[in-house]
Protein backbone atom coordinates (compact mmCIF):
# COMPACT_ATOMS: atom_id res chain seq x y z
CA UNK A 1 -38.92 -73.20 -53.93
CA UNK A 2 -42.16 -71.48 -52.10
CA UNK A 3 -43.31 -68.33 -54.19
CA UNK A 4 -45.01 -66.33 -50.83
CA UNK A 5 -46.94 -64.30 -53.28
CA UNK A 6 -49.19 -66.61 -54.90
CA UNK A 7 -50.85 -67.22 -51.68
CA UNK A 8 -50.71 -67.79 -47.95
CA UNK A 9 -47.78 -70.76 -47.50
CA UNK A 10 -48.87 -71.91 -43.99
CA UNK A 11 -52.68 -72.13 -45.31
CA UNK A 12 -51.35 -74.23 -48.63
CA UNK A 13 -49.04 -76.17 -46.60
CA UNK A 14 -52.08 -77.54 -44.66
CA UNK A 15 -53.87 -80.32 -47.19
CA UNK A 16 -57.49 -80.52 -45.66
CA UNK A 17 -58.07 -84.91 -44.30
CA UNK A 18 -61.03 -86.69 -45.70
CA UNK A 19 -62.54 -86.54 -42.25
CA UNK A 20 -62.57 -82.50 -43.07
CA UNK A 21 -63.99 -83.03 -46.75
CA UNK A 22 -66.22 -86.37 -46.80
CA UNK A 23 -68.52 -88.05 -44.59
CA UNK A 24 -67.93 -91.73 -44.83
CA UNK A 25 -70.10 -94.39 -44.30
CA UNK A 26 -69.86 -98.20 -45.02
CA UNK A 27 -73.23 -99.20 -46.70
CA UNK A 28 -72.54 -103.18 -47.25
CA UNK A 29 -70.14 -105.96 -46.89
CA UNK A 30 -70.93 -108.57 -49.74
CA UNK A 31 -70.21 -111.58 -49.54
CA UNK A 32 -68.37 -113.64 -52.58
CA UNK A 33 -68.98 -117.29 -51.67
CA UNK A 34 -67.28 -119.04 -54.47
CA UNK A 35 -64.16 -116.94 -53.91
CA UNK A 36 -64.16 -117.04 -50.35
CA UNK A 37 -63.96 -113.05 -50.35
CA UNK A 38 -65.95 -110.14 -49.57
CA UNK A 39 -66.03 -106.60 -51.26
CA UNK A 40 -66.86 -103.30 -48.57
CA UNK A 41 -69.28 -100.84 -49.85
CA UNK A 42 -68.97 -97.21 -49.17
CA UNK A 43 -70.96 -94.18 -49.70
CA UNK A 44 -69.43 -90.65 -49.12
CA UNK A 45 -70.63 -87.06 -49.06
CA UNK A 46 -69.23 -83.37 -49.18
CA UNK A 47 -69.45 -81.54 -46.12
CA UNK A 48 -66.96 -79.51 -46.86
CA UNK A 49 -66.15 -77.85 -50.29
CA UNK A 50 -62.56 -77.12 -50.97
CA UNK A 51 -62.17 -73.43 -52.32
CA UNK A 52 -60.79 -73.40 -55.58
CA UNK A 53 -57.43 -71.45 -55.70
CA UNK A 54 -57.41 -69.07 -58.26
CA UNK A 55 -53.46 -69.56 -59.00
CA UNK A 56 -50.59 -72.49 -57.20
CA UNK A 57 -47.12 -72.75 -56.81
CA UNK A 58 -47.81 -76.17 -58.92
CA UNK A 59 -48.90 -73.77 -61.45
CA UNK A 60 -46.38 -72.06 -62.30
CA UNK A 61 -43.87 -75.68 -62.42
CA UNK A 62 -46.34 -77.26 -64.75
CA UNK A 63 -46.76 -74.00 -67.21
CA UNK A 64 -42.68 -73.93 -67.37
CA UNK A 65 -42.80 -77.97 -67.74
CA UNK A 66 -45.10 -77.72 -70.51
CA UNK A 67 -43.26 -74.63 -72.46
CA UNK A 68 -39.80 -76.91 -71.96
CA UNK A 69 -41.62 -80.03 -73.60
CA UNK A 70 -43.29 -78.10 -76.26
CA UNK A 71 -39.85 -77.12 -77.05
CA UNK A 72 -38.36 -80.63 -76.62
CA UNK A 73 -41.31 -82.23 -78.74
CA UNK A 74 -40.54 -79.84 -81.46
CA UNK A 75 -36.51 -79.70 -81.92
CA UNK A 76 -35.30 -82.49 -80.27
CA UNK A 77 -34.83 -86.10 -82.23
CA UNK A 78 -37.39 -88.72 -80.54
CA UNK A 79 -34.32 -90.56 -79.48
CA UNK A 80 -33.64 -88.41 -76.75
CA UNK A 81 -36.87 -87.64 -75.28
CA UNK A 82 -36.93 -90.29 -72.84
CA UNK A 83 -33.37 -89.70 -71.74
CA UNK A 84 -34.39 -86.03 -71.03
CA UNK A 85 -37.50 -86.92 -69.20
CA UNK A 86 -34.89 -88.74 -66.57
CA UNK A 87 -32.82 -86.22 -66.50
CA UNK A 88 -35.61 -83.82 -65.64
CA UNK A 89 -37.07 -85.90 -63.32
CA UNK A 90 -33.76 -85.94 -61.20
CA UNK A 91 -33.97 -82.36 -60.62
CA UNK A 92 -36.33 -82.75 -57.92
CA UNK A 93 -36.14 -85.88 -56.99
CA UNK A 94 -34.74 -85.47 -53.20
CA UNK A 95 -37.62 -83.75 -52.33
CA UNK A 96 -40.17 -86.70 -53.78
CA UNK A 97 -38.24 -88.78 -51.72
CA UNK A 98 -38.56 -87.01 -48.43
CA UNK A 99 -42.15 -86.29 -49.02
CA UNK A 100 -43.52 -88.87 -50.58
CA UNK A 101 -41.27 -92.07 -50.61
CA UNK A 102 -42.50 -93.63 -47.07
CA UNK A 103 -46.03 -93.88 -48.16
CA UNK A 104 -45.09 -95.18 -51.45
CA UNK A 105 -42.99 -97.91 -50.14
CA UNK A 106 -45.42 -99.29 -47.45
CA UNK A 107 -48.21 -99.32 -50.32
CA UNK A 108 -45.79 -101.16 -52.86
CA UNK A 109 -44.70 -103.59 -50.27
CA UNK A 110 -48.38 -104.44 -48.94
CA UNK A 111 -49.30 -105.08 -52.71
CA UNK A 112 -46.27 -106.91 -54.00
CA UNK A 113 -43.99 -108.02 -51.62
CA UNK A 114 -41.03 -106.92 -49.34
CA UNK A 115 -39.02 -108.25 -52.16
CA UNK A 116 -39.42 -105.49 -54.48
CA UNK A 117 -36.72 -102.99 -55.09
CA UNK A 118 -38.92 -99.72 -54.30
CA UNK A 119 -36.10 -96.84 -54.63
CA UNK A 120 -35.90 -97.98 -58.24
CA UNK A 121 -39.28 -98.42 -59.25
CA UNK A 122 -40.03 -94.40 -57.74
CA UNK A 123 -37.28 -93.28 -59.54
CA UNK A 124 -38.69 -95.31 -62.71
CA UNK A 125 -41.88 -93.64 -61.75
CA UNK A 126 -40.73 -90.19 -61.58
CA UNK A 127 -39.65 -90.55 -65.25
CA UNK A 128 -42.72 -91.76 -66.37
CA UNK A 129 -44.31 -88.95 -64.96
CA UNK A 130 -42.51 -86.62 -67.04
CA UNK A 131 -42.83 -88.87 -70.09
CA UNK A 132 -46.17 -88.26 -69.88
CA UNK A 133 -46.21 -84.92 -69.82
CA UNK A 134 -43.96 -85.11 -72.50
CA UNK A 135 -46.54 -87.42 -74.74
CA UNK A 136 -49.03 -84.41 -74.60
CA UNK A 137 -46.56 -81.96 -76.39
CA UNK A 138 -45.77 -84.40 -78.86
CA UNK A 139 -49.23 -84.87 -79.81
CA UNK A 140 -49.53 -80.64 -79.97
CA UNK A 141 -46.43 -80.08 -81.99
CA UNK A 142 -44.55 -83.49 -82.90
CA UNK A 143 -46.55 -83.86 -86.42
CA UNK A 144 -45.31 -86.60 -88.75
CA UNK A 145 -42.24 -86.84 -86.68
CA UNK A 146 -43.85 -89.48 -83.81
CA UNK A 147 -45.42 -92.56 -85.16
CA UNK A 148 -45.39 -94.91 -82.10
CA UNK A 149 -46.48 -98.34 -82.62
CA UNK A 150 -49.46 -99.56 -80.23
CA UNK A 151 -50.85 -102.87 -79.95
CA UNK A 152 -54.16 -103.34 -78.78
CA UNK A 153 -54.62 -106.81 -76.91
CA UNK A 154 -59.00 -108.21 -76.80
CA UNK A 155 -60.76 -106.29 -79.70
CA UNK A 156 -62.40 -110.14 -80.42
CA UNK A 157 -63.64 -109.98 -77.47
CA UNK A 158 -64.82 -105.83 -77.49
CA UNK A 159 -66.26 -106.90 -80.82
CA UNK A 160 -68.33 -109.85 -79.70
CA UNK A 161 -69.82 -107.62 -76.87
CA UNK A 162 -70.80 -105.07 -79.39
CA UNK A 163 -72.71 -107.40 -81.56
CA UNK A 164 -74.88 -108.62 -78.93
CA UNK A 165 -76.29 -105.15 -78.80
CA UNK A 166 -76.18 -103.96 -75.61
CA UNK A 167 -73.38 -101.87 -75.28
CA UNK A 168 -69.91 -102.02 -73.25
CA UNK A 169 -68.21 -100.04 -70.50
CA UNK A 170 -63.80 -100.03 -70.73
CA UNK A 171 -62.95 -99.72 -67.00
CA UNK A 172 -59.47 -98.03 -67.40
CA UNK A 173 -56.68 -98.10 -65.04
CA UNK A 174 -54.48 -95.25 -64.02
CA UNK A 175 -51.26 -95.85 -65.95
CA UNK A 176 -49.33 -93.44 -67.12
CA UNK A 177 -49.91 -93.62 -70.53
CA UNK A 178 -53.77 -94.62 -70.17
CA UNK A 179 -54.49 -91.05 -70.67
CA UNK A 180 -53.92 -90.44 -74.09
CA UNK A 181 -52.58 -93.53 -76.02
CA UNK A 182 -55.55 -95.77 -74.03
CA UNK A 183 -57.82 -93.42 -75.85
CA UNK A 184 -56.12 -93.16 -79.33
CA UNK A 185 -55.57 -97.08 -79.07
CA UNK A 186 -59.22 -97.45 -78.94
CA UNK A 187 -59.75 -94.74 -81.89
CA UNK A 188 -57.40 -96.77 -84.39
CA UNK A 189 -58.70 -99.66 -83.90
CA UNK A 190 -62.23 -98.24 -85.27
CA UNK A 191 -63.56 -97.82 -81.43
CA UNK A 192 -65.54 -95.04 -80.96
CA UNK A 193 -65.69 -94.34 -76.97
CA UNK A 194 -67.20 -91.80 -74.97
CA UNK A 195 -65.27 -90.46 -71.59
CA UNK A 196 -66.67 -89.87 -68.50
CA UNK A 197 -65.00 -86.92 -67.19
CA UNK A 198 -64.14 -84.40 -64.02
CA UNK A 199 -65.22 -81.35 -65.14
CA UNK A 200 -61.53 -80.11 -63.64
CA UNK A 201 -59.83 -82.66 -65.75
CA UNK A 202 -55.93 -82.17 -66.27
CA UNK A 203 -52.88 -81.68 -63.96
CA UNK A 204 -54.03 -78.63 -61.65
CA UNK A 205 -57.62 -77.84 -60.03
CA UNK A 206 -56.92 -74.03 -60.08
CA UNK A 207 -58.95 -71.52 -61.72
CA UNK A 208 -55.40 -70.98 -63.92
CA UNK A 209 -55.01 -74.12 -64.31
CA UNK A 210 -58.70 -75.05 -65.91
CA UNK A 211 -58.84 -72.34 -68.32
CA UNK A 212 -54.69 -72.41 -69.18
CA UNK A 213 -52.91 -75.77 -68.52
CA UNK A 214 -55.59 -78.25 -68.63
CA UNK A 215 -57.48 -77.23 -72.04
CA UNK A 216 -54.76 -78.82 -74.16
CA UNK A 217 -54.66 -82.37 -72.80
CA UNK A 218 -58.42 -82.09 -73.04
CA UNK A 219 -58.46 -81.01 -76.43
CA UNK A 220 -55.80 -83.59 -77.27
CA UNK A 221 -57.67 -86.36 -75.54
CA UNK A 222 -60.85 -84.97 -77.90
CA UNK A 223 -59.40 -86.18 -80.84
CA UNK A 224 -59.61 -89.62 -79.85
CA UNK A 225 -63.17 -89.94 -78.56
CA UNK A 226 -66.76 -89.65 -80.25
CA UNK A 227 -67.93 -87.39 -76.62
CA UNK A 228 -67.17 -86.45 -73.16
CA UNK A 229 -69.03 -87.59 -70.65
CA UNK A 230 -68.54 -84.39 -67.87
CA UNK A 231 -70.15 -84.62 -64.60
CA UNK A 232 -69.88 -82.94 -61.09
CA UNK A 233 -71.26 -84.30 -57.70
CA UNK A 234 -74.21 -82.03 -57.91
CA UNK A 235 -75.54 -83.43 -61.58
CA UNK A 236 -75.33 -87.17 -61.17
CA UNK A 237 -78.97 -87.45 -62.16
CA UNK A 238 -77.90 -86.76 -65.42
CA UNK A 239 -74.83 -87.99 -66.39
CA UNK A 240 -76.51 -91.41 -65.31
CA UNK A 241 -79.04 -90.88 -68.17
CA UNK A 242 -76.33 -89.52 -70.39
CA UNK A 243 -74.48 -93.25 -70.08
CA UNK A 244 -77.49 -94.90 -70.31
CA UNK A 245 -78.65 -93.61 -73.46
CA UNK A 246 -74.91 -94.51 -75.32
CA UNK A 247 -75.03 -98.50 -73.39
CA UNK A 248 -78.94 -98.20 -75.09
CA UNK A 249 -77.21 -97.07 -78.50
CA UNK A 250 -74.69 -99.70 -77.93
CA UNK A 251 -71.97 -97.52 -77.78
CA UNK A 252 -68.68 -97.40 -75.55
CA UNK A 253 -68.65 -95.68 -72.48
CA UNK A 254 -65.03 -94.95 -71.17
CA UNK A 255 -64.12 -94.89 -67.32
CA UNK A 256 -61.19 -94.23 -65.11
CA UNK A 257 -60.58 -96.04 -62.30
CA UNK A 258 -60.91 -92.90 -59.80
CA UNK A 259 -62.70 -93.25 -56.35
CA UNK A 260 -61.98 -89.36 -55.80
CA UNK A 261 -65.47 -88.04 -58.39
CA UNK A 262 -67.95 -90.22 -57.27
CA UNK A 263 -69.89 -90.60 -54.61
CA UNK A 264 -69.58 -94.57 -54.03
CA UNK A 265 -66.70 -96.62 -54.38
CA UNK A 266 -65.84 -100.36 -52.72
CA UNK A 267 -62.84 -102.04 -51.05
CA UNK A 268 -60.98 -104.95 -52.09
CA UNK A 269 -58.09 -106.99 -50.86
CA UNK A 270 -55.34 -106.66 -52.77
CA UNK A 271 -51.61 -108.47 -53.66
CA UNK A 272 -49.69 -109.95 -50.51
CA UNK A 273 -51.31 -107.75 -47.71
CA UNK A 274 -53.07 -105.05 -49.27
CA UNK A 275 -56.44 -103.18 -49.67
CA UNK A 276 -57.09 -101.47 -53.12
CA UNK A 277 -60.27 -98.80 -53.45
CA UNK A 278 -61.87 -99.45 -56.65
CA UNK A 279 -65.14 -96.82 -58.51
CA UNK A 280 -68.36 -98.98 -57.92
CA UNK A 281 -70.04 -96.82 -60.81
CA UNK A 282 -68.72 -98.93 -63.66
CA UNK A 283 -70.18 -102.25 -61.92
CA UNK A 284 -73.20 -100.91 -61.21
CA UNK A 285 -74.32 -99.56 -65.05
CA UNK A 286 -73.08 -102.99 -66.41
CA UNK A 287 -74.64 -105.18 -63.51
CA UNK A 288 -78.18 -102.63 -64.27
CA UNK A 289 -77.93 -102.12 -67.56
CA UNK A 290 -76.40 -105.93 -68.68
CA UNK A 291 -73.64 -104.18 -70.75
CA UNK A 292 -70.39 -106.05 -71.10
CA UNK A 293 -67.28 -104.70 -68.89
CA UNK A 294 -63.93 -104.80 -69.71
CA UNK A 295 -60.51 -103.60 -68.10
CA UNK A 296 -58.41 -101.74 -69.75
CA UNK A 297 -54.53 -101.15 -69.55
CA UNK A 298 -52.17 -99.15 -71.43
CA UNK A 299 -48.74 -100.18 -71.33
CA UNK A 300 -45.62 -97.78 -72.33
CA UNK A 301 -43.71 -101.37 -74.01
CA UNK A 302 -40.76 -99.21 -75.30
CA UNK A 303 -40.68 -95.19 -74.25
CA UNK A 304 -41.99 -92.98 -77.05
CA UNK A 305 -41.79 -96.13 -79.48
CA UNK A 306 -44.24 -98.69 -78.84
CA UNK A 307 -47.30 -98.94 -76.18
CA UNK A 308 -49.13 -102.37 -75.61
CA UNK A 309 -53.47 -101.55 -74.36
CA UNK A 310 -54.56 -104.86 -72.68
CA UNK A 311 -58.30 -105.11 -73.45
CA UNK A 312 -59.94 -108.00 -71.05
CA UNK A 313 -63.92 -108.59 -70.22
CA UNK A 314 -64.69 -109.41 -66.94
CA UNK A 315 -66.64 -111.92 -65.46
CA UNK A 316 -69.99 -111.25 -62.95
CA UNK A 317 -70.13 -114.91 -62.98
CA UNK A 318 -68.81 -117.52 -61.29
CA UNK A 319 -69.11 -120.41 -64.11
CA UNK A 320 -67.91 -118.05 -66.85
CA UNK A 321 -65.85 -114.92 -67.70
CA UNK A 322 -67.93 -114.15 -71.01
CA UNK A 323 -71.77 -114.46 -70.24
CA UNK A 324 -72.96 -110.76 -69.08
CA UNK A 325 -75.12 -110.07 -65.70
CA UNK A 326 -78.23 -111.46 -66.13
CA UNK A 327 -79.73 -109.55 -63.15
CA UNK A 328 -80.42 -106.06 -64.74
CA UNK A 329 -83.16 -104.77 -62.25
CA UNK A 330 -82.27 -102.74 -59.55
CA UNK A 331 -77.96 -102.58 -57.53
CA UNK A 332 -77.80 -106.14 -57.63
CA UNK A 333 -74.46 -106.08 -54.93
CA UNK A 334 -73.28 -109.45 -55.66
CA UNK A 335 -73.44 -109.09 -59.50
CA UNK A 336 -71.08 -105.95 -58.82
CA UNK A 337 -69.00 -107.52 -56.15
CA UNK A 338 -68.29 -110.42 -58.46
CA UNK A 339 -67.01 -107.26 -60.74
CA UNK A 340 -65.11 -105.33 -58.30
CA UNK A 341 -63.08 -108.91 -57.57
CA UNK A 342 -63.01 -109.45 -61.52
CA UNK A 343 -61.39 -106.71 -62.10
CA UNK A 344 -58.84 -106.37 -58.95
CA UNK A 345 -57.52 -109.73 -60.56
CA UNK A 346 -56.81 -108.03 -63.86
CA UNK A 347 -55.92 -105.06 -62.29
CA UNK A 348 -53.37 -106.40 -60.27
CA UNK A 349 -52.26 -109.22 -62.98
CA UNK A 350 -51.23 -105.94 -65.31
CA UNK A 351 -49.80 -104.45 -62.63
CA UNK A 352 -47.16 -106.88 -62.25
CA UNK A 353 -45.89 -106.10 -65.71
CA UNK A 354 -45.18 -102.57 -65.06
CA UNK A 355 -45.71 -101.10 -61.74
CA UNK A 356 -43.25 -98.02 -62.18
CA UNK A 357 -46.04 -96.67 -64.31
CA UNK A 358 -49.33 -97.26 -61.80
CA UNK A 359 -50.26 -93.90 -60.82
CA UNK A 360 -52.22 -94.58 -57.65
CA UNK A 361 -51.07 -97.74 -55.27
CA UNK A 362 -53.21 -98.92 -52.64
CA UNK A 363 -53.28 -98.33 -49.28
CA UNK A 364 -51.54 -100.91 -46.80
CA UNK A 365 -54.56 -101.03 -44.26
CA UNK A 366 -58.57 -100.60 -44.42
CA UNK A 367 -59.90 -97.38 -45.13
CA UNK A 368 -61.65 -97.44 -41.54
CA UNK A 369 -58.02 -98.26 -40.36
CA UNK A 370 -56.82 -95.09 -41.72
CA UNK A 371 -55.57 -91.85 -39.19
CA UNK A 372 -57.76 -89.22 -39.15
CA UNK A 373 -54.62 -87.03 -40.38
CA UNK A 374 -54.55 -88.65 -43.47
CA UNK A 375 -54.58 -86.24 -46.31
CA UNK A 376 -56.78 -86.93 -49.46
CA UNK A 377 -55.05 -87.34 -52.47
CA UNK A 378 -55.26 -86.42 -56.23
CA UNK A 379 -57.38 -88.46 -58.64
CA UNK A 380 -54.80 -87.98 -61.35
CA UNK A 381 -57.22 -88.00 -64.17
């Protein structure tokens, strides 16, 4: 249903390509002998703002979504809350599938196969959409009533990387239940981590939507973290000094796997035929700085009941996956190339567990491949 009101519907209806917002520009293709690989470099700049939309028909669905699950989280027993986040998710499920289906199948495919059942894992993936939505009002209003069980897989290996005194940076992936339980995972296991963040953090980039429907999965997500980290294109200067003053305190610095904030990010190969787009930031503070990186993924094991966070350092070298970069002078490209690859091999090794519950696939073809009318999508952070 289009609310004409809120705004001018042929104007919304018209989602601006990256050709309109970004200039693109490859910057290196590094080489990965011993893997017989190479990573793509990119750089990218705004030419073109977006305006920020003071109010959107999303809006108004995710302020009703969140009043419904407030109400679920409070009165309903936690054995139904996952049956009601399918149910839920049905209701507009046609239209998901006429909009957004073909990409999501071609992207599945390229990644894992043409074997893979794709109508089920989107309507697995709709529900887990919902669940998570659903996770935030618990944690507002479910009290002693939720206990989940979560079982947090490498904190030997976190440990280790703390001790020798140089900090470490979690390079998170964009599951659905990353958000929240990756952080609180972290937290009660005696971790204390500090996000880097959007500055429009949440589910909508409205006006409404940062001062009204984002501020509670922010303040949620605060209880779980030591700091946040926020940044815009236009202060990079110093967030960098922000992160490296906690990798200098040896503290945890906390980063999502999001190409859409920066202003760098690389290209990968990925599964059977496909390309992934990973952040180059993370690489390039632990290739600088010498700080130990790990991947991070948070698993919903059982819905509502019990979440598994896979913990796993990567490897910058090709004789060993624990030794950090020794090269901490200057974007050593192969140190973070060996990273980008490190961590596409986790990345897509989780993946295979769970993929109903990735929230951003890759893309079948190169980014230089891609039509101009390609529309640029959300971050989901």
């Amino acid at each position: 249903m289009r609310l004409p009101w809120l705004g001018n519907s042929r104007k919304a209806s018209r989602q601006p390509t990256s050709n309109d917002i970004y200039h693109t520009e490859i910057t290196a293709d590094v080489a990965v002998p011993e893997r017989d690989e190479s990573v793509r470099f990119f750089s990218r700049k705004v030419i073109r703002p977006g305006k920020q939309r003071r109010f959107t028909n999303r809006d108004l669905r995710e302020s009703l979504l969140s009043c419904f699950y407030l109400g679920v989280a409070a009165l309903v027993p936690v054995s139904w809350w996952g049956p009601i986040c399918g149910w839920v998710s049905r209701l507009r499920r046609k239209r998901h599938f006429r909009k957004e289906f073909a990409r999501y199948d071609v992207a599945v495919k390229a990644v894992l196969g043409n074997a893979v059942d794709t109508k089920s894992m989107f309507e697995a993936q709709l529900a887990a959409v919902h669940r998570r939505r659903l996770a935030l009002a618990a944690h507002l209003v479910a009290g002693w009533r939720w206990s989940p069980a979560i079982r947090l897989e490498g904190l030997e290996a976190l440990q280790q990387a703390l001790r020798n005194g140089r900090g470490a940076i979690i390079w998170c992936d964009q599951f659905m239940a990353q958000t929240i339980m990756g952080k609180r995972a972290l937290h009660e296991a005696g971790v204390d981590t500090h996000q880097v963040s959007a500055q429009y953090h949440g589910f909508s980039p409205s006006k409404f939507g940062y001062r009204v429907i984002n501020p509670p999965l922010v303040k949620v997500e605060n209880r779980f973290l030591k700091s946040r980290i926020v940044f815009e294109r236009t202060d990079a200067y110093q967030v960098t000094t922000r992160i490296q003053k906690v990798l200098k305190a040896n503290g945890v610095v906390l980063m999502t796997n999001t190409i859409y904030a920066g202003s760098a990010f690389t290209e990968a190969a990925m599964g059977e035929r496909g390309w992934t787009h990973l952040a180059s930031a993370p690489a390039n503070f632990a290739a600088r700085a010498g700080a130990a990186l790990f991947h991070m993924a948070m698993i919903e094991t059982v819905p509502f009941r019990h979440y598994l966070a896979i913990v796993r350092e990567l490897s910058a070298s090709p004789e060993t996956s624990t030794s950090p970069a020794k090269d901490t002078t200057g974007k050593n490209l192969v140190v973070q190339a060996r990273f980008v690859l490190s961590k596409r091999d986790q990345m897509l090794e989780t993946l295979k567990l769970c993929p109903e519950q990735m929230m951003a696939w890759s893309s079948a073809t190169r980014l230089t491949e891609w039509p101009t009318e390609t529309a640029v999508g959300n971050d989901g952070t």
